[in-house]
Protein backbone atom coordinates (compact mmCIF):
# COMPACT_ATOMS: atom_id res chain seq x y z
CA UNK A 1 70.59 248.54 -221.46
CA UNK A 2 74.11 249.87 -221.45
CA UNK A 3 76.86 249.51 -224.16
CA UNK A 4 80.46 249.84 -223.65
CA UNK A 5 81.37 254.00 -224.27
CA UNK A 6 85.32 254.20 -224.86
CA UNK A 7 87.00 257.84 -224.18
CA UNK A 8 90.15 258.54 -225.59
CA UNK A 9 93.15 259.90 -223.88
CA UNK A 10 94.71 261.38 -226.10
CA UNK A 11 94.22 265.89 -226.33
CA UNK A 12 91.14 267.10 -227.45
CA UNK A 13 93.62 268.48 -230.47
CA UNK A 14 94.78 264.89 -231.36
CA UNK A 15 91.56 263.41 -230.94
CA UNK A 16 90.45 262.27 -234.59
CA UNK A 17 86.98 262.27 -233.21
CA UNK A 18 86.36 265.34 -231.36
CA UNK A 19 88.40 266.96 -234.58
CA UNK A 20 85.29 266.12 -236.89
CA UNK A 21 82.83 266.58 -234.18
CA UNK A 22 84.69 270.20 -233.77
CA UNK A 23 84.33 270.80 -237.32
CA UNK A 24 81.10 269.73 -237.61
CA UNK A 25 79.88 272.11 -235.67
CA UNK A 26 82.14 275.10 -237.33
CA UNK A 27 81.14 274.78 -240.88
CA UNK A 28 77.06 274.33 -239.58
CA UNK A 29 77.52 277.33 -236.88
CA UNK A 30 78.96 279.37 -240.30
CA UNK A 31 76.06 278.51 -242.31
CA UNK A 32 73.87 279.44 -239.29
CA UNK A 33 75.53 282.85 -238.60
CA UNK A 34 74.48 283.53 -242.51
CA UNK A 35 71.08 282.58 -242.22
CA UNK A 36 70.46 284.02 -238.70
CA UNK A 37 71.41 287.73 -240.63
CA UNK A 38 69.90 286.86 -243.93
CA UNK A 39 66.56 285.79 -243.11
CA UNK A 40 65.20 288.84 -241.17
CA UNK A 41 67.04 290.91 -243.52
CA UNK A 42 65.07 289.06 -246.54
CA UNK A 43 61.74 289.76 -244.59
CA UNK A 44 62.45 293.26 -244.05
CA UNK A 45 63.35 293.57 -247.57
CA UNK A 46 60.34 292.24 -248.36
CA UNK A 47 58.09 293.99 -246.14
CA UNK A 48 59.80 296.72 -244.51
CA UNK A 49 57.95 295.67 -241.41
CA UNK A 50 59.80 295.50 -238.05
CA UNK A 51 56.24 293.26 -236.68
CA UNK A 52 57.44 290.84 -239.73
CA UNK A 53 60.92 290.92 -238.70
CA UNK A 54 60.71 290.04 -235.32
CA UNK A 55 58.33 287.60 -236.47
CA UNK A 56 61.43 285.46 -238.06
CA UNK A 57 62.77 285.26 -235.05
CA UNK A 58 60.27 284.27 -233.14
CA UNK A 59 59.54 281.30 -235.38
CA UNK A 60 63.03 280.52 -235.24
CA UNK A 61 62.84 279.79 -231.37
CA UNK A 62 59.07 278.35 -231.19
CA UNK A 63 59.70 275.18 -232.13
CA UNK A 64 62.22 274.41 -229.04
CA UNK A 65 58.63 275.55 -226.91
CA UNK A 66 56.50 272.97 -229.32
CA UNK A 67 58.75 269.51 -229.64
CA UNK A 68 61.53 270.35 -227.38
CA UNK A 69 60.09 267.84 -225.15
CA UNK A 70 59.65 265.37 -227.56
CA UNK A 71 62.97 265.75 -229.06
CA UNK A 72 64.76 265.65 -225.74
CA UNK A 73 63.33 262.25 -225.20
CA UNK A 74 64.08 260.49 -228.56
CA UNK A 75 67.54 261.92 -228.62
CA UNK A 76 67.56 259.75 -225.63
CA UNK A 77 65.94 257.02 -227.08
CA UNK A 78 67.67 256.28 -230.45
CA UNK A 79 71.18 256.69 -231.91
CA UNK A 80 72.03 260.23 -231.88
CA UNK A 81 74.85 260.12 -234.51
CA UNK A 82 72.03 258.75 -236.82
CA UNK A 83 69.37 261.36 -235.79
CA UNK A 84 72.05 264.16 -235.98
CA UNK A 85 72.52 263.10 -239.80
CA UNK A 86 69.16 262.32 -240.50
CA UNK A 87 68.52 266.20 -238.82
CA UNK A 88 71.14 267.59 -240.96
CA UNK A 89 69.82 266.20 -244.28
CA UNK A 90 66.77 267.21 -244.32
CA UNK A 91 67.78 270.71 -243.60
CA UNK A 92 70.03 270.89 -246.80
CA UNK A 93 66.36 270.59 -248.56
CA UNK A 94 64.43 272.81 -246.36
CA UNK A 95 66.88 275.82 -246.48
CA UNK A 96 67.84 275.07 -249.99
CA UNK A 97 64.16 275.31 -251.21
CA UNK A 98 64.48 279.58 -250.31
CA UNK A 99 67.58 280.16 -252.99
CA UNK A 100 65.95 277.73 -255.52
CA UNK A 101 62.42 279.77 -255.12
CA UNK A 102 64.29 283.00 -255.47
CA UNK A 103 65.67 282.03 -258.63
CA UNK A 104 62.88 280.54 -260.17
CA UNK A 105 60.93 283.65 -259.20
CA UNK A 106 57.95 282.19 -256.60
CA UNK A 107 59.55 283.15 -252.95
CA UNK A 108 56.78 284.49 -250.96
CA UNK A 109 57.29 286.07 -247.46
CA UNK A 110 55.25 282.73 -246.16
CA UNK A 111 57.86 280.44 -247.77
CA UNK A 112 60.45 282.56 -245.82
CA UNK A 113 58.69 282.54 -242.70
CA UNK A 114 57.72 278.80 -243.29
CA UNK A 115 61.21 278.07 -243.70
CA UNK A 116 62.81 279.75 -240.01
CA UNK A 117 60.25 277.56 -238.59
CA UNK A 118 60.97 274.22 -240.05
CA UNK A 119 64.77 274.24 -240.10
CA UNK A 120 64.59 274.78 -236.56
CA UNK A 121 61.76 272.42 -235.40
CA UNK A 122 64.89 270.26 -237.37
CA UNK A 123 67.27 271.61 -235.31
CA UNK A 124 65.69 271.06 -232.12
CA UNK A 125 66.28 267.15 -232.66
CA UNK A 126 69.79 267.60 -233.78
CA UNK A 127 70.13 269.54 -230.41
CA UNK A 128 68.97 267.36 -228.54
CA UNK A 129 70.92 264.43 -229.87
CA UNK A 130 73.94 266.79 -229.61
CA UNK A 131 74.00 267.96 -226.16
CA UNK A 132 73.91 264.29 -224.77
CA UNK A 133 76.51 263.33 -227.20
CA UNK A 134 79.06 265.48 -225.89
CA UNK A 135 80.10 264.18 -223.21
CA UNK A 136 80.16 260.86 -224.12
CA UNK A 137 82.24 261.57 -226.74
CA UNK A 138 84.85 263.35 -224.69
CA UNK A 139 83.94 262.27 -220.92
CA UNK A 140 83.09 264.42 -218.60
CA UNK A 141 85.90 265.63 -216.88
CA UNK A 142 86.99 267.20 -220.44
CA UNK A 143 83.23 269.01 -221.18
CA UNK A 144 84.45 272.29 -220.12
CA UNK A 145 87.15 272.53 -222.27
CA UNK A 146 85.50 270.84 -225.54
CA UNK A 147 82.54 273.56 -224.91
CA UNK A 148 85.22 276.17 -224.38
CA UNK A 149 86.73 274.77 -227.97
CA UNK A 150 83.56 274.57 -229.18
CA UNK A 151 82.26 277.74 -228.30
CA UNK A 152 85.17 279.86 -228.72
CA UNK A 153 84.95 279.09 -232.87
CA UNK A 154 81.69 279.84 -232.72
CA UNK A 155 82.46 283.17 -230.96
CA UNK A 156 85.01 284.01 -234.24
CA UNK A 157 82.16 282.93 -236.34
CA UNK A 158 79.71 284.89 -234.98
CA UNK A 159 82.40 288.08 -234.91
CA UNK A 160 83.41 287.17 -238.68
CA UNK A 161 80.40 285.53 -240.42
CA UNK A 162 77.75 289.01 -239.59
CA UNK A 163 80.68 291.13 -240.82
CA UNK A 164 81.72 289.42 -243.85
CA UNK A 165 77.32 288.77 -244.74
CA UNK A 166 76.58 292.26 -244.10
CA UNK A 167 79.15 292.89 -246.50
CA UNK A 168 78.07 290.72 -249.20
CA UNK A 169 74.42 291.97 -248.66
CA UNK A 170 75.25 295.28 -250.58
CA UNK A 171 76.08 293.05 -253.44
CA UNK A 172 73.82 289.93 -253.50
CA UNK A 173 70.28 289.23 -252.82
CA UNK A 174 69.62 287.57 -248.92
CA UNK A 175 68.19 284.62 -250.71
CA UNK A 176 71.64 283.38 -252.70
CA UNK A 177 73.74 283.45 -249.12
CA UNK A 178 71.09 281.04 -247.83
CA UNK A 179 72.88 278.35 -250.48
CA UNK A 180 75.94 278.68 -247.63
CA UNK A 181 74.17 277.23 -244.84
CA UNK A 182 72.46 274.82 -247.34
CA UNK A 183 75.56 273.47 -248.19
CA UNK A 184 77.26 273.41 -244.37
CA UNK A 185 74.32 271.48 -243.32
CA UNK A 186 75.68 268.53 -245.72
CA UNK A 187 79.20 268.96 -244.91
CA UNK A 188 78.14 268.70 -241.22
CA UNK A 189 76.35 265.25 -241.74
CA UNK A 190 78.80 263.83 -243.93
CA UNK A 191 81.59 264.66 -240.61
CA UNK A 192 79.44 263.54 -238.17
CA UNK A 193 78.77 260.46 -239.80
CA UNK A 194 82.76 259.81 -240.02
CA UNK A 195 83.00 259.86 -236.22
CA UNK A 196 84.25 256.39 -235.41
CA UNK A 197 83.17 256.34 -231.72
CA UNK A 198 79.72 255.61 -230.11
CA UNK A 199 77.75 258.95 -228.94
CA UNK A 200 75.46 257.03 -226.56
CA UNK A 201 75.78 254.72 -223.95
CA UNK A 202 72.27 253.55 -223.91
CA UNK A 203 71.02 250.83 -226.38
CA UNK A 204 67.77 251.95 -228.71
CA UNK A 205 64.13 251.69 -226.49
CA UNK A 206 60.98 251.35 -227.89
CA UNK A 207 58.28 251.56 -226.60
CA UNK A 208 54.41 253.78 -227.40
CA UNK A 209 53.40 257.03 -226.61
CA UNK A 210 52.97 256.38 -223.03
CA UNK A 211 56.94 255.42 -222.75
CA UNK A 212 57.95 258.51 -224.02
CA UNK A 213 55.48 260.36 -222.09
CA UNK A 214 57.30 258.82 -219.00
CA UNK A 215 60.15 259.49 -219.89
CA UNK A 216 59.49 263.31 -220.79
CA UNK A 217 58.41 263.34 -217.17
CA UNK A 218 61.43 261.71 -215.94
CA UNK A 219 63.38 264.54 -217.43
CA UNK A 220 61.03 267.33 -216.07
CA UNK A 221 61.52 265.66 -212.64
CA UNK A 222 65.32 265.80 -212.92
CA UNK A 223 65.11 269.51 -214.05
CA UNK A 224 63.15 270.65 -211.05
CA UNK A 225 64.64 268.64 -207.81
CA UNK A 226 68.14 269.54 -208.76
CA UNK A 227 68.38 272.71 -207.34
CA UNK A 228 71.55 274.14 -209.53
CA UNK A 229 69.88 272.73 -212.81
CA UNK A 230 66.51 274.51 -212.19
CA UNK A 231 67.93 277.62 -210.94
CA UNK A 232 70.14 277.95 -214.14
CA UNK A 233 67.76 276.94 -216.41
CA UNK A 234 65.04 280.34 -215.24
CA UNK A 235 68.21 282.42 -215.06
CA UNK A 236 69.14 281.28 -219.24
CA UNK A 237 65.25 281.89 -219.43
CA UNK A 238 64.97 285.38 -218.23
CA UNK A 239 68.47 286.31 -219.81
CA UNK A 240 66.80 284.75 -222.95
CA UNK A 241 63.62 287.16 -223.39
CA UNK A 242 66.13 289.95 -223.16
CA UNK A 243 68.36 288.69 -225.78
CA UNK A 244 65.63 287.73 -227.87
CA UNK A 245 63.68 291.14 -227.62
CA UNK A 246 66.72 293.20 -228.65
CA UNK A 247 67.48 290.34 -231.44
CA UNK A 248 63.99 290.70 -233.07
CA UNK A 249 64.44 293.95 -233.43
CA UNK A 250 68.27 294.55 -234.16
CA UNK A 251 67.43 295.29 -238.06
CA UNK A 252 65.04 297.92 -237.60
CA UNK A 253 66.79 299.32 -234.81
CA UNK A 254 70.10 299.43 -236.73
CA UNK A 255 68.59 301.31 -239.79
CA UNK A 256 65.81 303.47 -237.37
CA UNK A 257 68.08 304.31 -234.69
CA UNK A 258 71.43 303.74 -235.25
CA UNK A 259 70.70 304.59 -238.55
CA UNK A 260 73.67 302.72 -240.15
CA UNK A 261 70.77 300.87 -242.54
CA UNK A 262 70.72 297.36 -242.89
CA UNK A 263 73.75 296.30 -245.22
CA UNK A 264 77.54 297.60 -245.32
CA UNK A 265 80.17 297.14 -243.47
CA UNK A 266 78.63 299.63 -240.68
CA UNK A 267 75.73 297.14 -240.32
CA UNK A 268 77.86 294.01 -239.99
CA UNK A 269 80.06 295.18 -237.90
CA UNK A 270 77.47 296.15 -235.33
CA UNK A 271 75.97 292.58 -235.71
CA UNK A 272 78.92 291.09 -235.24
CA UNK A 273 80.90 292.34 -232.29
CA UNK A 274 78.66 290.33 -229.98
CA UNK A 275 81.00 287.49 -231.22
CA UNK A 276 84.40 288.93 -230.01
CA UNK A 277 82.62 288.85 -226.39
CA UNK A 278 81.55 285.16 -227.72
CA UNK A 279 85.26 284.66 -228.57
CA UNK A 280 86.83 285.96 -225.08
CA UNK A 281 84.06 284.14 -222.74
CA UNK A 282 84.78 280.53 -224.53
CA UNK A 283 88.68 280.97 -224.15
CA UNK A 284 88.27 281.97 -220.51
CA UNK A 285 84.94 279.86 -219.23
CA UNK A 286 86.82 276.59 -218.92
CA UNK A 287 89.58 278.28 -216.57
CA UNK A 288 87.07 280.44 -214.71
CA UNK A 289 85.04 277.19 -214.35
CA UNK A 290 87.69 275.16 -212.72
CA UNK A 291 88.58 278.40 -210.53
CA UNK A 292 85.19 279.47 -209.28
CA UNK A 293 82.56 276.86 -210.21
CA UNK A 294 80.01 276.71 -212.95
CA UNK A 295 77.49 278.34 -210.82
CA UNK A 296 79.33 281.07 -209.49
CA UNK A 297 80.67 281.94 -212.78
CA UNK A 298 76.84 282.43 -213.73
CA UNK A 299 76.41 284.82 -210.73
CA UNK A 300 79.04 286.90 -211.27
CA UNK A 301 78.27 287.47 -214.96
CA UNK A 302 74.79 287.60 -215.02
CA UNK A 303 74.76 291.35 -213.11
CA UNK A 304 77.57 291.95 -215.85
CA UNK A 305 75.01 291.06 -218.63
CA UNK A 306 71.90 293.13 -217.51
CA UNK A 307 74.06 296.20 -217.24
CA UNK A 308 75.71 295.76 -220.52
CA UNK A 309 72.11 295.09 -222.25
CA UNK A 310 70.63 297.90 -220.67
CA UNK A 311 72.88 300.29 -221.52
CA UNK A 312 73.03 299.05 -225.48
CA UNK A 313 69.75 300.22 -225.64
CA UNK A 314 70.36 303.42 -224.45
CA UNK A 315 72.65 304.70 -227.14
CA UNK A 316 71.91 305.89 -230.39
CA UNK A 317 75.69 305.68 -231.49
CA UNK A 318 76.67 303.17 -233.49
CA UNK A 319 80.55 303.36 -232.53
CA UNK A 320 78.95 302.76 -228.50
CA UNK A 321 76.53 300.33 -229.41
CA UNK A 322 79.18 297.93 -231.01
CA UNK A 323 81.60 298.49 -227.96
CA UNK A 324 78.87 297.88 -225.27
CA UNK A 325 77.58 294.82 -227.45
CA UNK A 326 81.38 293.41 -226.92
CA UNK A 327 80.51 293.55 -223.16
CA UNK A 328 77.38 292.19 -223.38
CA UNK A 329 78.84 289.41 -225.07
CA UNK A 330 81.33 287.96 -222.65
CA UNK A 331 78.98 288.59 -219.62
CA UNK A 332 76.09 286.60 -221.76
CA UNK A 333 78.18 284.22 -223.28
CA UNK A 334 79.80 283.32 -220.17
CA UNK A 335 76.51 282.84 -218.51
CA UNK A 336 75.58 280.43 -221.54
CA UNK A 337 78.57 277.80 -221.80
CA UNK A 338 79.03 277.37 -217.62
CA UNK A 339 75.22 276.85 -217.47
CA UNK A 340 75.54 274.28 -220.32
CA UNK A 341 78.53 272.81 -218.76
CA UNK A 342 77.21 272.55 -215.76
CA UNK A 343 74.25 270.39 -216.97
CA UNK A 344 75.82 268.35 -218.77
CA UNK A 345 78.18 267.47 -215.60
CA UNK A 346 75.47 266.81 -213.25
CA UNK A 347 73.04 265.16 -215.26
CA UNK A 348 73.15 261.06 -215.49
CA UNK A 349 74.12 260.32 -219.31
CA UNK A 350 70.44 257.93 -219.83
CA UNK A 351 68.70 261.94 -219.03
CA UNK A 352 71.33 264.01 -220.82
CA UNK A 353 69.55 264.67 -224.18
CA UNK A 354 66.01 265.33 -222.08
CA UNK A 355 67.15 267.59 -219.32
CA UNK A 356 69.32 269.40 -221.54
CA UNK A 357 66.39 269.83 -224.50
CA UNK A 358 64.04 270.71 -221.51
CA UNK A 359 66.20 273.18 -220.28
CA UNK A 360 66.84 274.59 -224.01
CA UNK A 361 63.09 274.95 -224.50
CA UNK A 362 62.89 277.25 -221.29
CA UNK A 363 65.63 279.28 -222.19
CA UNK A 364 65.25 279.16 -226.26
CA UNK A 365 61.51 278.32 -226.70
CA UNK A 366 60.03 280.25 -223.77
CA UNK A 367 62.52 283.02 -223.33
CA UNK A 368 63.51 284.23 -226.41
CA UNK A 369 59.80 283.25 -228.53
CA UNK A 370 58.34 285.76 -225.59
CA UNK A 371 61.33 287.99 -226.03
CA UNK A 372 60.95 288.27 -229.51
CA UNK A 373 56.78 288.26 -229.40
CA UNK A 374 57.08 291.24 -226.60
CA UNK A 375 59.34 293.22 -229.25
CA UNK A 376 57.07 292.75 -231.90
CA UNK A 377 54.17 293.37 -230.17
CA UNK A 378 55.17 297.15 -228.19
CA UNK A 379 56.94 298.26 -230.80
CA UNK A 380 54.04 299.83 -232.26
CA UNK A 381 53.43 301.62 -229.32
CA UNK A 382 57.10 302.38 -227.84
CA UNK A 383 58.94 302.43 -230.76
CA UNK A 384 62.05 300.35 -231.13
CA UNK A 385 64.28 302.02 -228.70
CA UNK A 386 61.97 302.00 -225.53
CA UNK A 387 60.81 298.30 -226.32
CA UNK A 388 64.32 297.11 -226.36
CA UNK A 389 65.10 298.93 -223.34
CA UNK A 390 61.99 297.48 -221.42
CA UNK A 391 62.68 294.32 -222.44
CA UNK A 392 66.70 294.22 -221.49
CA UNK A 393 65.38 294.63 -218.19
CA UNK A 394 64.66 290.89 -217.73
CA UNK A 395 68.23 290.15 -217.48
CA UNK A 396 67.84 292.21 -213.83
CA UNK A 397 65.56 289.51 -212.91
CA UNK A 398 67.49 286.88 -214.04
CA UNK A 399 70.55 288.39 -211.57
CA UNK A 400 67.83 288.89 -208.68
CA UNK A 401 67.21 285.28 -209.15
CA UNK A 402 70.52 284.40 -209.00
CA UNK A 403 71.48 285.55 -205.93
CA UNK A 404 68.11 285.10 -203.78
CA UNK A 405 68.85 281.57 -204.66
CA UNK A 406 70.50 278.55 -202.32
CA UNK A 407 73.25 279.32 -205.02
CA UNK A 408 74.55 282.25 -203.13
CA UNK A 409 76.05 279.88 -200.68
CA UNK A 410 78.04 277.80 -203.54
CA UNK A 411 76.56 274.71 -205.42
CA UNK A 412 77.76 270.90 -203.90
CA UNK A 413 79.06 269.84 -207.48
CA UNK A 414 81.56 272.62 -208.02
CA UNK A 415 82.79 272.57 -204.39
CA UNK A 416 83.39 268.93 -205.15
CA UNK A 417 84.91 269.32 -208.32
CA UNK A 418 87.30 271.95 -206.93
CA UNK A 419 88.30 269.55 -204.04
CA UNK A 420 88.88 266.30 -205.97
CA UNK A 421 91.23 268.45 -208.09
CA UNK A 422 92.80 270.29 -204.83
CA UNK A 423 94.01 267.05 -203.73
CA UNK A 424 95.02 265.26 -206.92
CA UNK A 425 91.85 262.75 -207.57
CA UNK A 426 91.01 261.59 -210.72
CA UNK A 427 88.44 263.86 -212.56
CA UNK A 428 87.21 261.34 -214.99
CA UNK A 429 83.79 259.71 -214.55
CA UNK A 430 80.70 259.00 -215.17
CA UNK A 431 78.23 261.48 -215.75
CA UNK A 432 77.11 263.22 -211.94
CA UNK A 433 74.20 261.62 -209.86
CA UNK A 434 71.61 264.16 -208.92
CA UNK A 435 73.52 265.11 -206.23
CA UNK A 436 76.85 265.46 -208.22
CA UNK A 437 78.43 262.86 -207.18
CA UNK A 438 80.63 260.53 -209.27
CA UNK A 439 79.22 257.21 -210.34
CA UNK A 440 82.46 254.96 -211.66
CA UNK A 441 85.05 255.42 -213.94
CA UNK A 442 84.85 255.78 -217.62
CA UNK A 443 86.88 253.08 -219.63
CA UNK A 444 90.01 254.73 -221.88
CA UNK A 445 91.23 253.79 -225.08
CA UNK A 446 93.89 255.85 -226.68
């Protein structure tokens, strides 16, 4: 059963609601930037093990490959501004519990490793509820550029936050910077909770086990007949293992090969460079987007990314490292928000938190966990340099795929996106049938 979804006309700038839905998002992408370089630091502090390190991270992708079903369909299912709060809240306990175990002198590596694992089996719901809220929050016609605003403050996060943690690293213990992302967690549910308008369409269903196994299936179905969506989504995947191989072991490969150690100002820098390529591919997706199409923007950059991957792992400079990483960045990045985009265009607003989850859990909980698992596991063997360099290598598959595709030809949605704004119709509507194709206009309320 529907309910009544207002859009506002007003700029995504003046927009009261998009500003605390932006926000949200800023001050929990900050605490996650801290986390994402404290935790395998803490571990490898702990352990000096790079099989330990990479470990972190792939715990911090598995559970998108265990409940990202799951969570996909109750984000569809229930109110997702109350899920996204509930999701929120209970991290500000789970990543809190690290600092307060530090201090009182019981952290273990388990708690630590315990920990990357729960906040994002947390996360996965909050995803979930968040990709399908979106665009009803904004409409469709403006989710390019709310993920290029979106994205492009995460970008100067990601560029800032590694920088300025790596930094504070030579000073203070990994566990006390986890108290940042503690506290952005409850900053982000106490904004998301102010946002006055609805972020679903679709009135709460209940229903058993079996109804949500139906609907996990309805989902699946979506992702696999619609032949942009599935093509994307193995693309993200393959793209995915690379990034998540070289991620597992960017610590140990920073102090072992770069040999810039694993705090400073060296260290952060390297780490965070990847987000000035973050920063220039949100700014410029939304306008490439509209130009070329979602899709083709992902073909063109994808060949872009492989290279740029490959040859970071090649170097053994630091200064040539953090300038290829800058490449890598845009090319990856770009990939990233037009495949999003694109999904959340296409996809009927009832299936938006389960095709989106779905295709997350590929990309995220496949990808990257196998990525990361890979690194772990060869590095033994290899060593860190010729692991990541094997591994980079998926992102040449993920370009093969690409263009052996029915893609190569140009995808029906952006052809008719480009021609409805060639010839001055509204853009505005419903989220896309399967086949792209508007379904009515969206009620405004300035």
């Amino acid at each position: 059963m529907s309910t009544a979804s207002v859009v506002s006309t007003l700029p995504l700038r003046a927009d009261r609601d998009f500003r605390r839905y932006w926000w949200a998002r800023v001050v929990s992408v900050t605490g996650t930037v801290v986390t994402t370089v404290a935790l395998p630091v803490l571990v490898y502090r702990l352990t000096g093990s790079p099989g330990l390190t990479a470990l972190t991270t792939t715990l911090e992708a598995l559970p998108y490959l265990l409940v990202g079903l799951v969570a996909g369909a109750v984000a569809d299912r229930v109110d997702r501004r109350r899920l996204m709060v509930a999701a929120d809240l209970v991290n500000v306990v789970v990543v809190g519990s690290v600092p307060l175990a530090w201090f009182l002198g019981h952290l273990t590596v388990p708690h630590v490793l315990v920990t990357a694992f729960l906040v994002q089996t947390v996360f996965t719901f909050y995803d979930g509820a968040n990709f399908g809220a979106l665009p009803v929050l904004v409409g469709t016609a403006r989710v390019a550029d709310a993920n290029a605003a979106v994205w492009s403050v995460g970008g100067v996060v990601d560029l800032v936050g590694p920088a300025a943690a790596g930094a504070v690293l030579a000073v203070l213990h990994p566990a006390e910077l986890l108290v940042v992302d503690a506290a952005s967690y409850a900053v982000s549910a106490v904004l998301v909770a102010r946002i006055g308008r609805p972020l679903s369409r679709t009135r709460e269903r209940r229903g058993g086990r079996a109804a949500v196994v139906g609907e996990v299936r309805e989902g699946l179905g979506f992702l696999w007949r619609h032949t942009g969506v599935r093509t994307l989504t193995f693309m993200g995947t393959l793209q995915s293992a690379a990034g998540g191989g070289f991620m597992a072991l960017f610590v140990p490969w920073s102090d072992r090969v770069l040999g810039i150690g694993t705090s400073g100002w060296r260290f952060g820098l390297v780490y965070s460079v990847w987000g000035i390529g973050g920063v220039a591919a949100a700014t410029a997706s939304a306008r490439l987007q509209r130009r070329l199409g979602a899709t083709r923007v992902c073909l063109l950059a994808m060949p872009l990314s492989a290279a740029a991957g490959i040859a970071a792992t090649l170097t053994r400079s630091w200064v040539v490292a953090a300038l290829v990483l800058v490449a890598w960045g845009v090319a990856y990045q770009l990939v990233l928000v037009a495949s999003i985009t694109y999904r959340q265009t296409v996809t009927p607003e009832h299936l938006l938190s389960r095709v989106n989850t779905t295709a997350r859990m590929l990309a995220w909980g496949v990808g990257w966990s196998l990525g990361a698992v890979a690194a772990g596991a060869l590095a033994g063997g290899l060593g860190v340099q010729r692991t990541m360099l094997v591994l980079a290598c998926a992102s040449v598959l993920a370009a093969l795929l690409g263009w052996l595709s029915p893609l190569r030809s140009g995808d029906p949605h952006d052809r008719a996106e480009r021609a409805g704004r060639a010839d001055g119709s509204p853009d505005d509507h419903l989220v896309g049938a399967p086949d792209g194709s508007p379904r009515g206009a969206e009620s405004m309320d300035a």
